[in-house]
N, C-alpha and C. Protein backbone atom coordinates (compact mmCIF):
# COMPACT_ATOMS: atom_id res chain seq x y z
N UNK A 1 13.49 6.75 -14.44
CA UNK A 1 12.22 7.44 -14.39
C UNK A 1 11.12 6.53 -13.84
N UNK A 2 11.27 5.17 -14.19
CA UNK A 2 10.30 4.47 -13.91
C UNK A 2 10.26 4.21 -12.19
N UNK A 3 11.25 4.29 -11.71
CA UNK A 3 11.73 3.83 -10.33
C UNK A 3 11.27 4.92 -9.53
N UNK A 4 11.41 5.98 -9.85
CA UNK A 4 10.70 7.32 -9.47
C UNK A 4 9.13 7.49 -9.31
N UNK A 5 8.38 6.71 -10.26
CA UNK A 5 7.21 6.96 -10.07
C UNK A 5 6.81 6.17 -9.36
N UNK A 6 7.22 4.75 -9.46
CA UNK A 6 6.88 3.75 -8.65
C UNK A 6 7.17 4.24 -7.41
N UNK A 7 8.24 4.96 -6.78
CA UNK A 7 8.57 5.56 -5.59
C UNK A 7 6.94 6.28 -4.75
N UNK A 8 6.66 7.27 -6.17
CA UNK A 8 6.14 8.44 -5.81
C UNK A 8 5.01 7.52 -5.37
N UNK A 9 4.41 6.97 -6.48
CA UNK A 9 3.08 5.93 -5.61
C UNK A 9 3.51 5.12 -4.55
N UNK A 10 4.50 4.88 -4.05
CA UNK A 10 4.55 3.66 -2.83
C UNK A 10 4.76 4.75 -1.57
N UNK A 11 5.23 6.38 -1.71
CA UNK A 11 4.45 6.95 -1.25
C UNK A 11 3.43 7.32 -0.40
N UNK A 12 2.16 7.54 -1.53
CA UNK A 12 1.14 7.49 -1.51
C UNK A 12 0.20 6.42 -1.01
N UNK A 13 0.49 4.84 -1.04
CA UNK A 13 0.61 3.88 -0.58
C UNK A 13 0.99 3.76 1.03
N UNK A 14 1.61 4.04 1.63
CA UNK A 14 2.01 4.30 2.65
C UNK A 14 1.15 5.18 3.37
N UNK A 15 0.64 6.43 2.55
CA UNK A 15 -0.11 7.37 3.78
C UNK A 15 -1.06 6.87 3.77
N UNK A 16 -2.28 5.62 2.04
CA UNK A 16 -3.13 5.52 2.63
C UNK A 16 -3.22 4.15 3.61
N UNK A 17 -2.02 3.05 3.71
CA UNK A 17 -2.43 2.41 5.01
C UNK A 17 -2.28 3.21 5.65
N UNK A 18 -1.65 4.12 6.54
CA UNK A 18 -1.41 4.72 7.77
C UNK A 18 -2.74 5.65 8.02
N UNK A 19 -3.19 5.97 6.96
CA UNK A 19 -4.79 6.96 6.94
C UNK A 19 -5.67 5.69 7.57
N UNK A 20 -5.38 4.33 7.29
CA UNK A 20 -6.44 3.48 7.03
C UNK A 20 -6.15 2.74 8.66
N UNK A 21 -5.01 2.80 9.02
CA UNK A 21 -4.66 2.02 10.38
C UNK A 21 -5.37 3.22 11.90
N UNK A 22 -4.79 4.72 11.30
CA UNK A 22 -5.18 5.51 12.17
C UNK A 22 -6.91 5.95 12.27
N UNK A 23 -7.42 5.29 11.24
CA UNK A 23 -9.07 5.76 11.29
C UNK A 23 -9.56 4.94 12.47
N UNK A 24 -9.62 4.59 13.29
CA UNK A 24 -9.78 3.33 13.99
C UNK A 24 -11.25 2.61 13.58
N UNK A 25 -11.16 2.21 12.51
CA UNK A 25 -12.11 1.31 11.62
C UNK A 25 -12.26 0.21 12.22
N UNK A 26 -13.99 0.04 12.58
CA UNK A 26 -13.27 -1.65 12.88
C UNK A 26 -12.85 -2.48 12.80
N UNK A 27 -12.81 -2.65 11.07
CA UNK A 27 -12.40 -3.57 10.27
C UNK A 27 -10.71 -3.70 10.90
N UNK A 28 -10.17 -3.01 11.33
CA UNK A 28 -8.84 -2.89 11.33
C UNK A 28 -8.78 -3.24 13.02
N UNK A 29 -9.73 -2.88 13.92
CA UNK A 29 -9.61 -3.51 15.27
C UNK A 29 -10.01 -5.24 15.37
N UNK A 30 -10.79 -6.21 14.10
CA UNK A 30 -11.15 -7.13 14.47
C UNK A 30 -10.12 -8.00 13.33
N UNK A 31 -9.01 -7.34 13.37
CA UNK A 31 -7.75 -8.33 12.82
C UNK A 31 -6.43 -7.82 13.40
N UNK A 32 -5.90 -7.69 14.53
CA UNK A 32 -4.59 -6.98 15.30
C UNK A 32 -3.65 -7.60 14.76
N UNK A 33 -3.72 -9.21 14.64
CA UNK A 33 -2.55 -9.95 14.46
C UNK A 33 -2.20 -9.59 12.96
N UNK A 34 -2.97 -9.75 11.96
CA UNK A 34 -2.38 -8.83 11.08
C UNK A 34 -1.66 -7.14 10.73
N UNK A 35 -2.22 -6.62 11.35
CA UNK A 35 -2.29 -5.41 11.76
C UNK A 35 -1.11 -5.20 12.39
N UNK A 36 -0.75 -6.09 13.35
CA UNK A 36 0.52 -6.31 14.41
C UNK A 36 0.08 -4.93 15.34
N UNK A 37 1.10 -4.46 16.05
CA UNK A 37 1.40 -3.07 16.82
C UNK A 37 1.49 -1.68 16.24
N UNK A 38 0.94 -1.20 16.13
CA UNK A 38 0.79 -0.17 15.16
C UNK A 38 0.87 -0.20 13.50
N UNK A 39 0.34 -1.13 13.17
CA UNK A 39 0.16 -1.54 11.84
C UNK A 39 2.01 -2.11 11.52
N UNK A 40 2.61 -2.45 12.21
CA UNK A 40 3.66 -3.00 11.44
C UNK A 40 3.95 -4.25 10.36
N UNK A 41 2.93 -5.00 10.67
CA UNK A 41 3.17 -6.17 9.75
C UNK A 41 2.33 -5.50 8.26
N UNK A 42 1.43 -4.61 8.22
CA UNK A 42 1.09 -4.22 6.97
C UNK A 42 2.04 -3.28 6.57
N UNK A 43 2.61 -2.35 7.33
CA UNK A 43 3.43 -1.41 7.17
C UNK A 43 4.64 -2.40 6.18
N UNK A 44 4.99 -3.23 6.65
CA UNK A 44 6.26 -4.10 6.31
C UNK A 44 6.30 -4.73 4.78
N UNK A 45 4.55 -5.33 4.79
CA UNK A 45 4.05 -5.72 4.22
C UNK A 45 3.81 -4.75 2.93
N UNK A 46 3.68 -3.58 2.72
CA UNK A 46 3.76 -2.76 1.50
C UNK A 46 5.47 -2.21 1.59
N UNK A 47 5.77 -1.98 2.58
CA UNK A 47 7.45 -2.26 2.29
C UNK A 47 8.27 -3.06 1.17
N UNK A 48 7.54 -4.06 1.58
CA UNK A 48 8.05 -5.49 0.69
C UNK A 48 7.70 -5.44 -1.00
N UNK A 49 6.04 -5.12 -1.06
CA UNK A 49 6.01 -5.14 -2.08
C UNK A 49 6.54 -3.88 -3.34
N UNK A 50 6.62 -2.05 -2.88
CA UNK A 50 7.36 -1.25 -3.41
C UNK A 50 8.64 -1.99 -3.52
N UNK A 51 9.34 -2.77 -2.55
CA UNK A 51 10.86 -2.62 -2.69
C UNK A 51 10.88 -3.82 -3.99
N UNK A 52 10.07 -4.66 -3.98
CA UNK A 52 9.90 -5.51 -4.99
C UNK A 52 10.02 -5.06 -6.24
N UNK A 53 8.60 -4.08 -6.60
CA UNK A 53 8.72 -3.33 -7.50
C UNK A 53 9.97 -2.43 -7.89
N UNK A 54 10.31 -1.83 -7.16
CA UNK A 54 11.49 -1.41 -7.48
C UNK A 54 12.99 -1.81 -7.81
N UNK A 55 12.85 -3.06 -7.39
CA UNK A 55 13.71 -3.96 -7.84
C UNK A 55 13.63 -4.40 -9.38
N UNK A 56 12.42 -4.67 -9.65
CA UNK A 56 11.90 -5.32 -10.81
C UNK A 56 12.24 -3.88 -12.13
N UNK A 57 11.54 -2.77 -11.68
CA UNK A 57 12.00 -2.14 -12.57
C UNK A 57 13.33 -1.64 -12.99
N UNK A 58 14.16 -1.46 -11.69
CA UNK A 58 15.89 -1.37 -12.25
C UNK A 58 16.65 -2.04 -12.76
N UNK A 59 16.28 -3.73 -12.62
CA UNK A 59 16.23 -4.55 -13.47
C UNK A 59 16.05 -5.12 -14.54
N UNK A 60 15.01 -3.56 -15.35
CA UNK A 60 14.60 -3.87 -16.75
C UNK A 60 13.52 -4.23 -17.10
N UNK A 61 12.44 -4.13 -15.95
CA UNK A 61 11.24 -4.93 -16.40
C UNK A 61 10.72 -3.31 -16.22
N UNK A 62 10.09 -3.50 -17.53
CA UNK A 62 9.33 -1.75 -17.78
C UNK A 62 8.17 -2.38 -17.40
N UNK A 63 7.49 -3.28 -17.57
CA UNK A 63 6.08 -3.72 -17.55
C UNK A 63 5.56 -3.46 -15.64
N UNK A 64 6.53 -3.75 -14.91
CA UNK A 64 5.93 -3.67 -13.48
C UNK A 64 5.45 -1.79 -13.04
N UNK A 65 5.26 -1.12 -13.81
CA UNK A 65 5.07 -0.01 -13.08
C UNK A 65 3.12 0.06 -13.41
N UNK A 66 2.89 -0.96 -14.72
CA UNK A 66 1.38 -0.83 -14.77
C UNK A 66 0.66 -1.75 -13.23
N UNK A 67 1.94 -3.27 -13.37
CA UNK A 67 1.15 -3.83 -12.31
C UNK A 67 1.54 -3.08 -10.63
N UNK A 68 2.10 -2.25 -10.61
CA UNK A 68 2.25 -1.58 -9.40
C UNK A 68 1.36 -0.32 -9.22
N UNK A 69 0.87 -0.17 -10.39
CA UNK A 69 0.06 0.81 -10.62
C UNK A 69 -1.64 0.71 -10.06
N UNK A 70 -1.90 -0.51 -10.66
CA UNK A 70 -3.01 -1.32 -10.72
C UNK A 70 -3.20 -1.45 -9.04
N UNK A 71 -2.26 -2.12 -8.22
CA UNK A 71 -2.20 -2.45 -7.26
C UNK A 71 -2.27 -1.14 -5.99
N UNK A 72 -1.63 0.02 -6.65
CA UNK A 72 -1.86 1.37 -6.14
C UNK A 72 -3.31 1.78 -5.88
N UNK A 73 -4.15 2.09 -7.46
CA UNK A 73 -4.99 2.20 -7.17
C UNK A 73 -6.34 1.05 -6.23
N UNK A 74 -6.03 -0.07 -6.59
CA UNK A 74 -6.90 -1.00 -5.94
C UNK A 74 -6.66 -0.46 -4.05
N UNK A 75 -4.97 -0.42 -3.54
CA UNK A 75 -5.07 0.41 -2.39
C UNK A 75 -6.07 1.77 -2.28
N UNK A 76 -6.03 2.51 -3.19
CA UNK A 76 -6.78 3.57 -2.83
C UNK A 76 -8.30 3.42 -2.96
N UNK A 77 -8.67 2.71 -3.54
CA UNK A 77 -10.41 2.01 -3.80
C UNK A 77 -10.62 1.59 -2.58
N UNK A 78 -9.79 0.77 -1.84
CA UNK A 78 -9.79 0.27 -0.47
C UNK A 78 -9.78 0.94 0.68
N UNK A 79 -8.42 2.15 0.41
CA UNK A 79 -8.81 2.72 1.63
C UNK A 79 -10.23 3.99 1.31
N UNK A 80 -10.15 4.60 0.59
CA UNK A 80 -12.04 5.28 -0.05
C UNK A 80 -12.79 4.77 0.81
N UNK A 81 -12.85 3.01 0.48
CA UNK A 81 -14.10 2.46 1.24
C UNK A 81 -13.99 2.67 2.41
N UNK A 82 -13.31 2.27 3.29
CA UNK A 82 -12.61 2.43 4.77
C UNK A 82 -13.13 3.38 5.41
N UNK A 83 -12.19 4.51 4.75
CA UNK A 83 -12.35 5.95 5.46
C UNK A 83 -13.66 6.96 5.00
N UNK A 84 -14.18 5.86 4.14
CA UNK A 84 -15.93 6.72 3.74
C UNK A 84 -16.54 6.26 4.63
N UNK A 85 -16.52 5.04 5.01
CA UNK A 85 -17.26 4.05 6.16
C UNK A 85 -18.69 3.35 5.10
N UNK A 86 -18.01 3.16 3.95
CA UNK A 86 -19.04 2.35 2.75
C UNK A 86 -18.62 1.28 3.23
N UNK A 87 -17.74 0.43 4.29
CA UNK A 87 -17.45 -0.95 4.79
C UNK A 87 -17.88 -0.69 6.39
């Protein structure tokens, strides 16, 4: 169950970089090399960390779905700002 939700937010995670890569923000034009080619190195980059999480929890650690949680919403506070243009 836990692996599931963590799913469902990494998700959600996913559309909002891709919301946040496709806004063409500048913030996101005056860093490419991070950014890579169509956002792949961030794309990869939250790749890494769901698959992490999801590792961690099938493994038995019940505790990672708060800190994946935490980290969810801090993505969505981020992209808010972004795509409000409050940055």
């Amino acid at each position: 169950m836990i692996v599931a939700i963590i799913f469902a937010l990494g998700i959600a995670n996913f559309a909002l970089n891709r919301a946040v890569l496709d806004s063409g923000h500048e913030l996101v034009a005056q860093f490419p090399g991070l950014f890579g080619g169509k956002g792949m190195v961030s794309l990869g980059f939250e790749f890494a960390v769901l698959l992490a999480a999801m590792l961690f929890a099938a493994n038995g650690s019940p505790g990672v779905i708060w800190a994946y949680a935490i980290y969810s919403g801090a993505n969505a506070v981020a992209a808010w700002l972004v795509l409000s243009q409050r940055i």
